[in-house]
C-alpha atoms as a PDB file:
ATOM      1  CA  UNK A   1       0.000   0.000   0.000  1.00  0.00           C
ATOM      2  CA  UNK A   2       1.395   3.576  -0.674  1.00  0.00           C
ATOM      3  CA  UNK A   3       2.548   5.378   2.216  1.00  0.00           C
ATOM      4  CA  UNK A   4       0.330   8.298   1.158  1.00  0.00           C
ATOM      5  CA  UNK A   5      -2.570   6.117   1.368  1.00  0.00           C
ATOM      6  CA  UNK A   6      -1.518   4.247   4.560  1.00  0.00           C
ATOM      7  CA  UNK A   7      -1.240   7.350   6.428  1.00  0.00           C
ATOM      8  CA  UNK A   8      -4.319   8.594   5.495  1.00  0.00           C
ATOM      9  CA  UNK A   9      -6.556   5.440   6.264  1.00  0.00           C
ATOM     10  CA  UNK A  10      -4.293   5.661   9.528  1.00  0.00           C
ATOM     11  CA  UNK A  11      -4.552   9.529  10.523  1.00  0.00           C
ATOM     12  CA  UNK A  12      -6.103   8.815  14.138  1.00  0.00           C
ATOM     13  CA  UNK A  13      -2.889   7.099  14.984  1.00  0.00           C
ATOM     14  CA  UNK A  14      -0.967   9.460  13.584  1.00  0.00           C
ATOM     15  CA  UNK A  15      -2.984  12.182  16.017  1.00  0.00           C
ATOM     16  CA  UNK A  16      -1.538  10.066  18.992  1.00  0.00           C
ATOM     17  CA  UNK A  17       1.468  10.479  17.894  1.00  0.00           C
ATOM     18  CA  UNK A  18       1.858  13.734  17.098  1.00  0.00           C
ATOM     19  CA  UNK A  19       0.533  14.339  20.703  1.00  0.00           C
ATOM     20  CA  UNK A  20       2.700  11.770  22.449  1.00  0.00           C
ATOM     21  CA  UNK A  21       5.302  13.334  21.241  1.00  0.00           C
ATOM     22  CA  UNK A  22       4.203  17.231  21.994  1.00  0.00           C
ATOM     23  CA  UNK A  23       3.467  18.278  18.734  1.00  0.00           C
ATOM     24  CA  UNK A  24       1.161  20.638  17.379  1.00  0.00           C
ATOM     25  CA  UNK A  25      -1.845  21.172  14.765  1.00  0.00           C
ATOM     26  CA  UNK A  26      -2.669  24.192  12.604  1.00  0.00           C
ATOM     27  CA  UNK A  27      -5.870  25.786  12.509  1.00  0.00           C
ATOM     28  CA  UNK A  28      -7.573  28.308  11.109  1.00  0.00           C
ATOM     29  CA  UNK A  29     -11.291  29.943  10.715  1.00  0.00           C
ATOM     30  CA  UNK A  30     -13.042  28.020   7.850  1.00  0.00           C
ATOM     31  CA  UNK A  31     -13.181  30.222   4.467  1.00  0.00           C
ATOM     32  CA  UNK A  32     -17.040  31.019   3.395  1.00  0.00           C
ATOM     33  CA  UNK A  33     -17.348  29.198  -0.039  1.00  0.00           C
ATOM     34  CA  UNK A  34     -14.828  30.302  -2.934  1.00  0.00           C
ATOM     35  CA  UNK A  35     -13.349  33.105  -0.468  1.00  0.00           C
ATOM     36  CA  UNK A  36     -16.117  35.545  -1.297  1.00  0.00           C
ATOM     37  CA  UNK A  37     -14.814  37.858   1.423  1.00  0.00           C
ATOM     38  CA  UNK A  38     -11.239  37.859  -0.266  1.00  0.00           C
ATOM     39  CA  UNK A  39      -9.495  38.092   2.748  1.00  0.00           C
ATOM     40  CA  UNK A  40      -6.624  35.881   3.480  1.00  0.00           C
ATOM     41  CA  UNK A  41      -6.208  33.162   6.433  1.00  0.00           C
ATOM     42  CA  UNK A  42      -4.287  33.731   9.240  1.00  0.00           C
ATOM     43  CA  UNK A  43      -3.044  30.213  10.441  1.00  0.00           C
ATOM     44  CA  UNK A  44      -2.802  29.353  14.135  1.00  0.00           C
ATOM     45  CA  UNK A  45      -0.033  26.584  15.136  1.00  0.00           C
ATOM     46  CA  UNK A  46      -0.870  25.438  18.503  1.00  0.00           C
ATOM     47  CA  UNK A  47       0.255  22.179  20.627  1.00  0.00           C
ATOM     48  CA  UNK A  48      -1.897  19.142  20.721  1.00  0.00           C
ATOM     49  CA  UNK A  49      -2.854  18.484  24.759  1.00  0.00           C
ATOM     50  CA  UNK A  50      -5.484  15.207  24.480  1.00  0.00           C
ATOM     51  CA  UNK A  51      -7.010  12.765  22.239  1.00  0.00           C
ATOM     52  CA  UNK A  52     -10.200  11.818  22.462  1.00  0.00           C
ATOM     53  CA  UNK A  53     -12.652   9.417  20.842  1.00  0.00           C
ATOM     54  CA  UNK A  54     -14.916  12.458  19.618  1.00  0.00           C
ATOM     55  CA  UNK A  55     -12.810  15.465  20.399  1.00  0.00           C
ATOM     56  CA  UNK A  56      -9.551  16.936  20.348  1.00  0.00           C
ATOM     57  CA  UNK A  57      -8.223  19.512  23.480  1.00  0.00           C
ATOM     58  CA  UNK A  58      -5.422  21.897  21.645  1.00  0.00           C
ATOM     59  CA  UNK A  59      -4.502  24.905  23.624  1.00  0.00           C
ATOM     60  CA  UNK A  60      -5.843  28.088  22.921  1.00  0.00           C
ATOM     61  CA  UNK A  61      -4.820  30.353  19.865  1.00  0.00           C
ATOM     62  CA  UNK A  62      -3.263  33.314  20.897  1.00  0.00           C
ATOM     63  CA  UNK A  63      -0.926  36.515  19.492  1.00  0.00           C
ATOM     64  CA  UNK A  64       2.014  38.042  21.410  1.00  0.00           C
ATOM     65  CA  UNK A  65       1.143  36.722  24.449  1.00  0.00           C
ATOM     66  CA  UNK A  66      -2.862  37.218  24.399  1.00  0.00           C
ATOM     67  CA  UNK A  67      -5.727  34.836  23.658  1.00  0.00           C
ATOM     68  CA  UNK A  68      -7.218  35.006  20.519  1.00  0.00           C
ATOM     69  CA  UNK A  69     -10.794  35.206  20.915  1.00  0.00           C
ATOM     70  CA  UNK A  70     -12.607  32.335  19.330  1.00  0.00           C
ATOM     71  CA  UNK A  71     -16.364  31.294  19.144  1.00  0.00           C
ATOM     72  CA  UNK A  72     -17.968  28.664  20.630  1.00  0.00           C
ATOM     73  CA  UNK A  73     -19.313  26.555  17.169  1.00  0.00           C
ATOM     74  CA  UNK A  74     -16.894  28.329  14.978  1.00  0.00           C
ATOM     75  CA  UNK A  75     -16.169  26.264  12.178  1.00  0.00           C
ATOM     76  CA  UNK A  76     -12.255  25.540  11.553  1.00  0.00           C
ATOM     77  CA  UNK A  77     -10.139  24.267   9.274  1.00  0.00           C
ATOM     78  CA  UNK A  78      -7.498  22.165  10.844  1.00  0.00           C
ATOM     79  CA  UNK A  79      -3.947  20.899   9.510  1.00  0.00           C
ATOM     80  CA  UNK A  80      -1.802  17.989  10.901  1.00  0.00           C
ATOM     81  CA  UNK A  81       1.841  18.056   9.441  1.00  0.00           C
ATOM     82  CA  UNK A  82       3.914  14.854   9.249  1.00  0.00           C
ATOM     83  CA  UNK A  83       7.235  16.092   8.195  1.00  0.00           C
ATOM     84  CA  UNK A  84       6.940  17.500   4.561  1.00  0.00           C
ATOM     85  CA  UNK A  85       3.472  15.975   3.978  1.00  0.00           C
ATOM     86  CA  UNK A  86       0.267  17.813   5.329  1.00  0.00           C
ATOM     87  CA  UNK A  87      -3.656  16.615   5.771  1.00  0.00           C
ATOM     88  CA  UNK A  88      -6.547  18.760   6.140  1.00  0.00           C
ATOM     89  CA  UNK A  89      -9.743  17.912   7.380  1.00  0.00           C
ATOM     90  CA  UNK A  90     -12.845  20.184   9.092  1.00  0.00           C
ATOM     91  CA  UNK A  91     -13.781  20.483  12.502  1.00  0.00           C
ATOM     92  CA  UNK A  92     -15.522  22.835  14.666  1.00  0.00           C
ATOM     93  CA  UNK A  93     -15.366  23.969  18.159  1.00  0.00           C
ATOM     94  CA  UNK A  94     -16.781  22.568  21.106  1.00  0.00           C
ATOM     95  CA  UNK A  95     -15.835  24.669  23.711  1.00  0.00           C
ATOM     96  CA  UNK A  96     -13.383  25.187  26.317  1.00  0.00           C
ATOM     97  CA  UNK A  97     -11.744  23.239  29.511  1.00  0.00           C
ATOM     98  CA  UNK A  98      -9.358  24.365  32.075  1.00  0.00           C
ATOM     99  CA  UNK A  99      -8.184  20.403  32.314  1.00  0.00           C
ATOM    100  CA  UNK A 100      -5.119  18.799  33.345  1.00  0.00           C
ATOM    101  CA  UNK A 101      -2.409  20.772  30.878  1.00  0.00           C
ATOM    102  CA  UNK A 102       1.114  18.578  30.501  1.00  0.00           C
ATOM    103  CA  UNK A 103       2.853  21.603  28.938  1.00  0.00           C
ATOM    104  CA  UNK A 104       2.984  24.643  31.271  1.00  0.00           C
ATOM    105  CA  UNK A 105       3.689  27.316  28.688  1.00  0.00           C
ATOM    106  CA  UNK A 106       0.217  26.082  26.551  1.00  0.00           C
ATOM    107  CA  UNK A 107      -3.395  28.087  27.398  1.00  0.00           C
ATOM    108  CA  UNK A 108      -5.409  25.258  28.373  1.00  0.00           C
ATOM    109  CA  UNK A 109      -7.638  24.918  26.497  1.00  0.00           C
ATOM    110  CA  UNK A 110     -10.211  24.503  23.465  1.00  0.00           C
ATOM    111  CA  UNK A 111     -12.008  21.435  22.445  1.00  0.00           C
ATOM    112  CA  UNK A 112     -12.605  21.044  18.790  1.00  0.00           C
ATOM    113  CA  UNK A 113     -14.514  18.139  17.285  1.00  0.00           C
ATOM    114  CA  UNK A 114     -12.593  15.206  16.251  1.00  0.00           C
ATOM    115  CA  UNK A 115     -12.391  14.927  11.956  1.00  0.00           C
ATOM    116  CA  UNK A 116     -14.521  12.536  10.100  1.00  0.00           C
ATOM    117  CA  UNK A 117     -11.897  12.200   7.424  1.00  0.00           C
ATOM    118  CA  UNK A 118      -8.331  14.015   6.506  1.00  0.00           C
ATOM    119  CA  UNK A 119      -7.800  14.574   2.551  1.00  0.00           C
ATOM    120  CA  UNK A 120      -3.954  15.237   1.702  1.00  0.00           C
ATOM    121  CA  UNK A 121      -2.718  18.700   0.645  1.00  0.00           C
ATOM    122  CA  UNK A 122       0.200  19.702  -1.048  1.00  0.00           C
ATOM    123  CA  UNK A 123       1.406  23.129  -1.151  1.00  0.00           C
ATOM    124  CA  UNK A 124       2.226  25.134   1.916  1.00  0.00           C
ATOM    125  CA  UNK A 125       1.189  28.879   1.058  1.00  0.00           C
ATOM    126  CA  UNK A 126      -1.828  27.892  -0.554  1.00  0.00           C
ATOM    127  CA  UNK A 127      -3.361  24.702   0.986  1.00  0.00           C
ATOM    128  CA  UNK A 128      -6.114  23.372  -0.871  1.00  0.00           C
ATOM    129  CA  UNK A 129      -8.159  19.922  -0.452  1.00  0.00           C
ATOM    130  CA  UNK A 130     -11.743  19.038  -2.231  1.00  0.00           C
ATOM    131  CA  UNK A 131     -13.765  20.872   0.634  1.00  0.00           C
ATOM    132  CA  UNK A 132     -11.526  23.918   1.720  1.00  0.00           C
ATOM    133  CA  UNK A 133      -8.697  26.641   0.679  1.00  0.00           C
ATOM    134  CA  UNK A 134      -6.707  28.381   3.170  1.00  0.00           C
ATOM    135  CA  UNK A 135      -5.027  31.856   1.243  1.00  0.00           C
ATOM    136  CA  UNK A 136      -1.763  32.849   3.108  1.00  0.00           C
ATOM    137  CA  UNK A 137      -1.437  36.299   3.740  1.00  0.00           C
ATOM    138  CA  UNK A 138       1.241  38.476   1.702  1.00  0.00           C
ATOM    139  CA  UNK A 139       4.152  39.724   3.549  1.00  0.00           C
ATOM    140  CA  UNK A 140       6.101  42.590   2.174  1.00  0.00           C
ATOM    141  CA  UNK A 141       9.850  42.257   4.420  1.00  0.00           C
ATOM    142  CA  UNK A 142      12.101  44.876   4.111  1.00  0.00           C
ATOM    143  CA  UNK A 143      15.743  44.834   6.307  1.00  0.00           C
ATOM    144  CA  UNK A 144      15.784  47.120   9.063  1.00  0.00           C
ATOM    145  CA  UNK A 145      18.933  49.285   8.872  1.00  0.00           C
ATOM    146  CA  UNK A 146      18.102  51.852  11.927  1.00  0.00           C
ATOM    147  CA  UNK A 147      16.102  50.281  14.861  1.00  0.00           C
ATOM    148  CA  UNK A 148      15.760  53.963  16.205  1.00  0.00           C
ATOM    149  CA  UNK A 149      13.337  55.201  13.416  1.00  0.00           C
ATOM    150  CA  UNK A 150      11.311  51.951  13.769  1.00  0.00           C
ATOM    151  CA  UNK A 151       8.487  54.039  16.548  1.00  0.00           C
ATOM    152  CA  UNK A 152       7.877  56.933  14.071  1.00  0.00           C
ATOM    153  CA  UNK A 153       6.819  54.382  11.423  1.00  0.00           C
ATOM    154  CA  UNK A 154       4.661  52.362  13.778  1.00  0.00           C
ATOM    155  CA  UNK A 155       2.969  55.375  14.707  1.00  0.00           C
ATOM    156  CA  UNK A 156       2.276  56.533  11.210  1.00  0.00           C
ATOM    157  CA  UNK A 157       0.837  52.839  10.652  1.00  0.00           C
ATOM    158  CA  UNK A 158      -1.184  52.832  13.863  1.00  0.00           C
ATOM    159  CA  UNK A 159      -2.807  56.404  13.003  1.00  0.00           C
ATOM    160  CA  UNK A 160      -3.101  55.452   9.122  1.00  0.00           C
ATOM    161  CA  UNK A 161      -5.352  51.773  10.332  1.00  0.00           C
ATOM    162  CA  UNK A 162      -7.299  53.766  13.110  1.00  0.00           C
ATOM    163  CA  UNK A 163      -8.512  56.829  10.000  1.00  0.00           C
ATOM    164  CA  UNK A 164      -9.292  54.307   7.384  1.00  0.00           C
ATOM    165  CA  UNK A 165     -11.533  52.240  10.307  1.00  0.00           C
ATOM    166  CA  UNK A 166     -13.073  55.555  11.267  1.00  0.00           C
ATOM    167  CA  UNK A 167     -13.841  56.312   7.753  1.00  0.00           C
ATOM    168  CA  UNK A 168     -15.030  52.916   6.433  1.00  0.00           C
ATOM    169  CA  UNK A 169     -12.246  53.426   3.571  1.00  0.00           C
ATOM    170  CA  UNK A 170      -9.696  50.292   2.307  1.00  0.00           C
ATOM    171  CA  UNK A 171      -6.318  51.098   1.357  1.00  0.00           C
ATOM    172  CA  UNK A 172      -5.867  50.775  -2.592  1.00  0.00           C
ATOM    173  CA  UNK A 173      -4.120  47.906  -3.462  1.00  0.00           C
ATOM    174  CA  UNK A 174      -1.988  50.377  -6.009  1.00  0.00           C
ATOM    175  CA  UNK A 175      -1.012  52.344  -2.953  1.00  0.00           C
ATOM    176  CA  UNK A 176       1.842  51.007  -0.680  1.00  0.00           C
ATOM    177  CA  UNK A 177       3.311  54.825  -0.865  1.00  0.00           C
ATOM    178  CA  UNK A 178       0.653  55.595   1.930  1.00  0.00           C
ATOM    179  CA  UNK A 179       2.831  53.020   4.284  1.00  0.00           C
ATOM    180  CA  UNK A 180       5.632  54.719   5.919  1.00  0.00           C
ATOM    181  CA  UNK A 181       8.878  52.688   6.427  1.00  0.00           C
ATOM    182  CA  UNK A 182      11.742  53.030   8.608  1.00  0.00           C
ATOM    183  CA  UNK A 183      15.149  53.223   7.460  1.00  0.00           C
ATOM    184  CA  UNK A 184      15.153  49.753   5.826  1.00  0.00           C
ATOM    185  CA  UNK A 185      17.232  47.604   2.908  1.00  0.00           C
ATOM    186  CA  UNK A 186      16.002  45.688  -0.025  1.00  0.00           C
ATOM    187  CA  UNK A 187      12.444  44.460   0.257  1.00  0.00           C
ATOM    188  CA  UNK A 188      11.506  40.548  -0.450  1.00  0.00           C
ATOM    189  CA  UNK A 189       8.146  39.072  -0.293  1.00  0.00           C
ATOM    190  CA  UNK A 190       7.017  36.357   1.497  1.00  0.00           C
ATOM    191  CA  UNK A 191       3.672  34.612   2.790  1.00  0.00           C
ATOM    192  CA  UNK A 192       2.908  34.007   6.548  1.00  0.00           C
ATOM    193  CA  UNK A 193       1.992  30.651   7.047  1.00  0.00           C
ATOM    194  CA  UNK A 194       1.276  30.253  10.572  1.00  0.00           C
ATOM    195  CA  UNK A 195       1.374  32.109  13.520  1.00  0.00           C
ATOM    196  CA  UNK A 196       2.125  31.629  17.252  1.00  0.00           C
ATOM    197  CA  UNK A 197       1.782  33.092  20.969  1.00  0.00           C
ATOM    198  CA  UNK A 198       5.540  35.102  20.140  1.00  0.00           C
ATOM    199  CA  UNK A 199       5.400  34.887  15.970  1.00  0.00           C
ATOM    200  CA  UNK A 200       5.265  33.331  13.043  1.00  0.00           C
ATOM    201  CA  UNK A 201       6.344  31.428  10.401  1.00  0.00           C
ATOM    202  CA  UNK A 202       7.109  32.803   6.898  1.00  0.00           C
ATOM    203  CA  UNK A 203       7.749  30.579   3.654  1.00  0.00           C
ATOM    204  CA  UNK A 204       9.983  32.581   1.602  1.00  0.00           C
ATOM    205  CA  UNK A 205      10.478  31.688  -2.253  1.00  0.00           C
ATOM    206  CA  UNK A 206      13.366  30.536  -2.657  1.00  0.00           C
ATOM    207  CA  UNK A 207      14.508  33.413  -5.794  1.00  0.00           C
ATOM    208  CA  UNK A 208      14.957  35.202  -2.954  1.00  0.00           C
ATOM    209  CA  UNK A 209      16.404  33.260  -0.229  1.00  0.00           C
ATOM    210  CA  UNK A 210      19.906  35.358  -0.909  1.00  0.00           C
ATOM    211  CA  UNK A 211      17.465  38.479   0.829  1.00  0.00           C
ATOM    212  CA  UNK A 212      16.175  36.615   3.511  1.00  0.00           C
ATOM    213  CA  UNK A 213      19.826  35.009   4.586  1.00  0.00           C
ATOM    214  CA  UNK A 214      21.318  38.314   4.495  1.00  0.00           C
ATOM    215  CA  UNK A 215      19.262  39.924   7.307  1.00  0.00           C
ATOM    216  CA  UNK A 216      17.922  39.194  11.113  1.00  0.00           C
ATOM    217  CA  UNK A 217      15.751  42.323  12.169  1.00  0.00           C
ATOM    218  CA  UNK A 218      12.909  42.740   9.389  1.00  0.00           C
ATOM    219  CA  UNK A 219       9.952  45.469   8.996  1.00  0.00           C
ATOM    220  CA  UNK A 220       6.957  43.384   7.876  1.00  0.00           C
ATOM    221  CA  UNK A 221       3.826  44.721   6.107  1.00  0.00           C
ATOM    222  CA  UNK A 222       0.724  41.519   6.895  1.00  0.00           C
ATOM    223  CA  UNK A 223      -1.560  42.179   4.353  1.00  0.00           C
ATOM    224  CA  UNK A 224      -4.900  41.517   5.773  1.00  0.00           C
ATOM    225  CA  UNK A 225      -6.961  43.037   2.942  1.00  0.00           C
ATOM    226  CA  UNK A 226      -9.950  43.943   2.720  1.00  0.00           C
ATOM    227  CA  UNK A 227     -10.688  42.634   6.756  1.00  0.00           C
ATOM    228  CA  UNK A 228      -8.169  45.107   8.217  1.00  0.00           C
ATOM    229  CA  UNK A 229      -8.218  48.270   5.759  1.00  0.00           C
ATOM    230  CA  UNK A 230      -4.254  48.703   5.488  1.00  0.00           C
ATOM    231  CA  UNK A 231      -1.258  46.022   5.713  1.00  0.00           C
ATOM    232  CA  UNK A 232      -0.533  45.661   9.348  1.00  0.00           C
ATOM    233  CA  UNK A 233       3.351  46.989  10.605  1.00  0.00           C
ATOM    234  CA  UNK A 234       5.585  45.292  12.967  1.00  0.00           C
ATOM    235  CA  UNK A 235       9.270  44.330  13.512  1.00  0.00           C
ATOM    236  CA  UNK A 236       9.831  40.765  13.880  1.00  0.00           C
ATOM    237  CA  UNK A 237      13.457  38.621  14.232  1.00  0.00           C
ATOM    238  CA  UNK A 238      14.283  35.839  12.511  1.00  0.00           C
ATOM    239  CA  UNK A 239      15.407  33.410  14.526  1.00  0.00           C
ATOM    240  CA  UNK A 240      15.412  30.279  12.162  1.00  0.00           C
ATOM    241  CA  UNK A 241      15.522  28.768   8.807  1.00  0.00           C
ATOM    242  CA  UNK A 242      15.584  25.932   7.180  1.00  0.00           C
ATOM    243  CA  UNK A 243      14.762  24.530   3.270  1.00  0.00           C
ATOM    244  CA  UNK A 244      11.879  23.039   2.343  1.00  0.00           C
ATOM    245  CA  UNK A 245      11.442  20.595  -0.505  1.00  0.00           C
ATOM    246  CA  UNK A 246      10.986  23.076  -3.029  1.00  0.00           C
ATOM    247  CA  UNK A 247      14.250  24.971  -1.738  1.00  0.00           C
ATOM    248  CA  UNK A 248      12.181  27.468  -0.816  1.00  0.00           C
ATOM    249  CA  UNK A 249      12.537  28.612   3.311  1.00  0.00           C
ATOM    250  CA  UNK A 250      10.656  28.814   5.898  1.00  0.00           C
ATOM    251  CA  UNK A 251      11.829  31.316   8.675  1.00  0.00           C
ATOM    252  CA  UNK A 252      10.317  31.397  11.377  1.00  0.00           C
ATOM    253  CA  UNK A 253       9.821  34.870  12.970  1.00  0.00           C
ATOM    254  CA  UNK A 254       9.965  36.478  16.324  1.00  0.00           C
ATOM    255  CA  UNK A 255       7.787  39.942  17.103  1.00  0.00           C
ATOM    256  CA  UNK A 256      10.364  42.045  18.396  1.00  0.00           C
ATOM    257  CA  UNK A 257       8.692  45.003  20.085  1.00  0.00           C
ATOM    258  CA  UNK A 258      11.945  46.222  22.054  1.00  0.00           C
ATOM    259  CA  UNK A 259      11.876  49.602  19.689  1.00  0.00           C
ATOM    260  CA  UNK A 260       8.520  50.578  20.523  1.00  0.00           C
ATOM    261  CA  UNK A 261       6.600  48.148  23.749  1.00  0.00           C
ATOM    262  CA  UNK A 262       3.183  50.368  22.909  1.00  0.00           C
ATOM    263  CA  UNK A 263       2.914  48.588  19.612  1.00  0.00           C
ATOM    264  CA  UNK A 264       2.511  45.241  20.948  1.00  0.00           C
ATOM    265  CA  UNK A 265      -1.405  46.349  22.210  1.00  0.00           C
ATOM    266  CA  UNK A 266      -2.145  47.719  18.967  1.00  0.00           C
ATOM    267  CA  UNK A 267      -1.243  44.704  16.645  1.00  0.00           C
ATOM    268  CA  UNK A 268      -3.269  42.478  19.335  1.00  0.00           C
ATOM    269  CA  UNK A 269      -5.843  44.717  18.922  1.00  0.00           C
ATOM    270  CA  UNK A 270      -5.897  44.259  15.079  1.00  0.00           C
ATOM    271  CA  UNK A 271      -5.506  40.568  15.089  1.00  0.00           C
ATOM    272  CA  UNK A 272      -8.760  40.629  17.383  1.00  0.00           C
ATOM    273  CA  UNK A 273     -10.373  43.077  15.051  1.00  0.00           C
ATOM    274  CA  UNK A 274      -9.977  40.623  11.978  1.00  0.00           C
ATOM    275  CA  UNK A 275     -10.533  37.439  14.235  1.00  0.00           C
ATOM    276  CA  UNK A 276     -13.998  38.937  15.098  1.00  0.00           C
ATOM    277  CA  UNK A 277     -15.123  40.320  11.906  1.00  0.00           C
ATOM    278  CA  UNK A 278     -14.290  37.746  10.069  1.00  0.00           C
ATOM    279  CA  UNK A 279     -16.262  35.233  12.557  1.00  0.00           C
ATOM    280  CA  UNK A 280     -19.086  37.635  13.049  1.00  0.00           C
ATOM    281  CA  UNK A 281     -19.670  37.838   9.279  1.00  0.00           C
ATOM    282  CA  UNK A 282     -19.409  34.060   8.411  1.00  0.00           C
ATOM    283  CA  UNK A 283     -21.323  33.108  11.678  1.00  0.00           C
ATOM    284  CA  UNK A 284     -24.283  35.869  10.038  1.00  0.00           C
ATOM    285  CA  UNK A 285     -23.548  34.050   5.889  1.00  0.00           C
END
């Protein structure tokens, strides 16, 4: 039998073992059909804590440090990674426990509803199966050159996302002048494919790998488009890489709020903002 197949007639054992082992799972709020909203998915990677017969208990989602405020009943789309190969299946959660929690760093804890069936996906960025799409989010990096001009631009980001909410306006996808940058270096692109209590991970193509190899601190634009109404700003270190497949890289990504600490509040504030518009509207679909 081909592995492939094995492993997916076999995917409740390999839940135990990703969870005997401390792994984790990748979620993410389940797209409305064909991504009529056109707003990208943020990805959450959080550790497995219990296996159930009908349920799984994952610690909570959260973003620098603060829970990320899901639903009761939302519906998710959930990933389990073996090595290079990824499954996706659906799922939905069931609510929360404050059980027994093996790992003392995890936020005990959400219960989501154990998969009928995983289907196989293939590409990272864009994961795609027969019942669901996740769309990774377009990250702009650019190399920060001069820490000390990183609060002025974080300001100008924070005041340009608070008038275009106020308004009810959406940044022009023609106009990345209105973003205002530190002093920075060459600019690469990259898509954010998950993200974590203290950052995320970023799969980088690997035409420009040279870019991302050359630098530590970057300036990030998250393009959350049309949800939030301009790319989101932040500083964020990477801290590791490695080569996929492909030979493109994933890095994954520290937020590095030492330049500026009052930025932290506002880019949890922004995450909550799309977390709860986006469920609010596809709760109301």
């Amino acid at each position: 039998m081909p592995a492939n197949r094995s492993r997916n007639e076999r995917w409740r054992e390999s839940l135990h073992q990703i969870y005997e082992r401390g792994g984790c799972l990748e979620f993410s709020l389940a797209p409305d059909a064909g991504h009529a909203d056109q707003t990208p998915d943020l990805v959450w990677r959080v550790r497995l804590l219990g296996v159930k017969d009908d349920e799984l208990l994952v610690e909570r989602p959260s973003a620098c440090g603060k829970v990320v405020p899901l639903q009761e009943g939302a519906k998710l789309v959930g990933v389990m990674i073996i090595g290079q190969n990824r499954w996706m299946f659906s799922t939905r959660i069931m609510g929360r426990t404050d059980g027994h929690n093996p790992w003392p760093t995890s936020l005990v804890g959400l219960r989501v509803q154990m998969p009928q069936s995983v289907e196989r996906c293939t590409r990272r960025e864009n994961m795609r199966v027969s019942t669901a799409e996740l769309q990774a989010p377009t990250v702009e990096c650019y190399k920060l050159l001069e820490p000390a001009t990183v609060a002025t631009a974080e300001l100008a980001n924070r005041a340009l996302l608070t008038e275009l909410e106020r308004t009810g306006q959406t940044m022009s996808l023609l106009a990345p002048t209105q973003l205002s940058l530190p002093e920075v270096g060459p600019m690469f692109t990259s898509k954010l494919v998950n993200l974590g209590g203290g950052g995320m991970g970023l799969m980088i193509d690997k035409s420009e790998s040279s870019a991302a190899n050359s630098t530590k601190l970057v300036w990030m634009r998250i393009d959350l488009r049309p949800t939030l109404p301009a790319p989101l700003c932040l500083v964020g270190k990477i801290v590791h890489t490695h080569m996929d497949s492909s030979q493109n890289i994933y890095a994954g990504v520290a937020f590095e709020f030492g330049f500026n600490p009052q930025h932290r509040d506002f880019v949890v504030q922004q995450i909550e903002r799309y977390i709860n518009t986006l469920q609010n509207k596809r709760k109301a679909a």
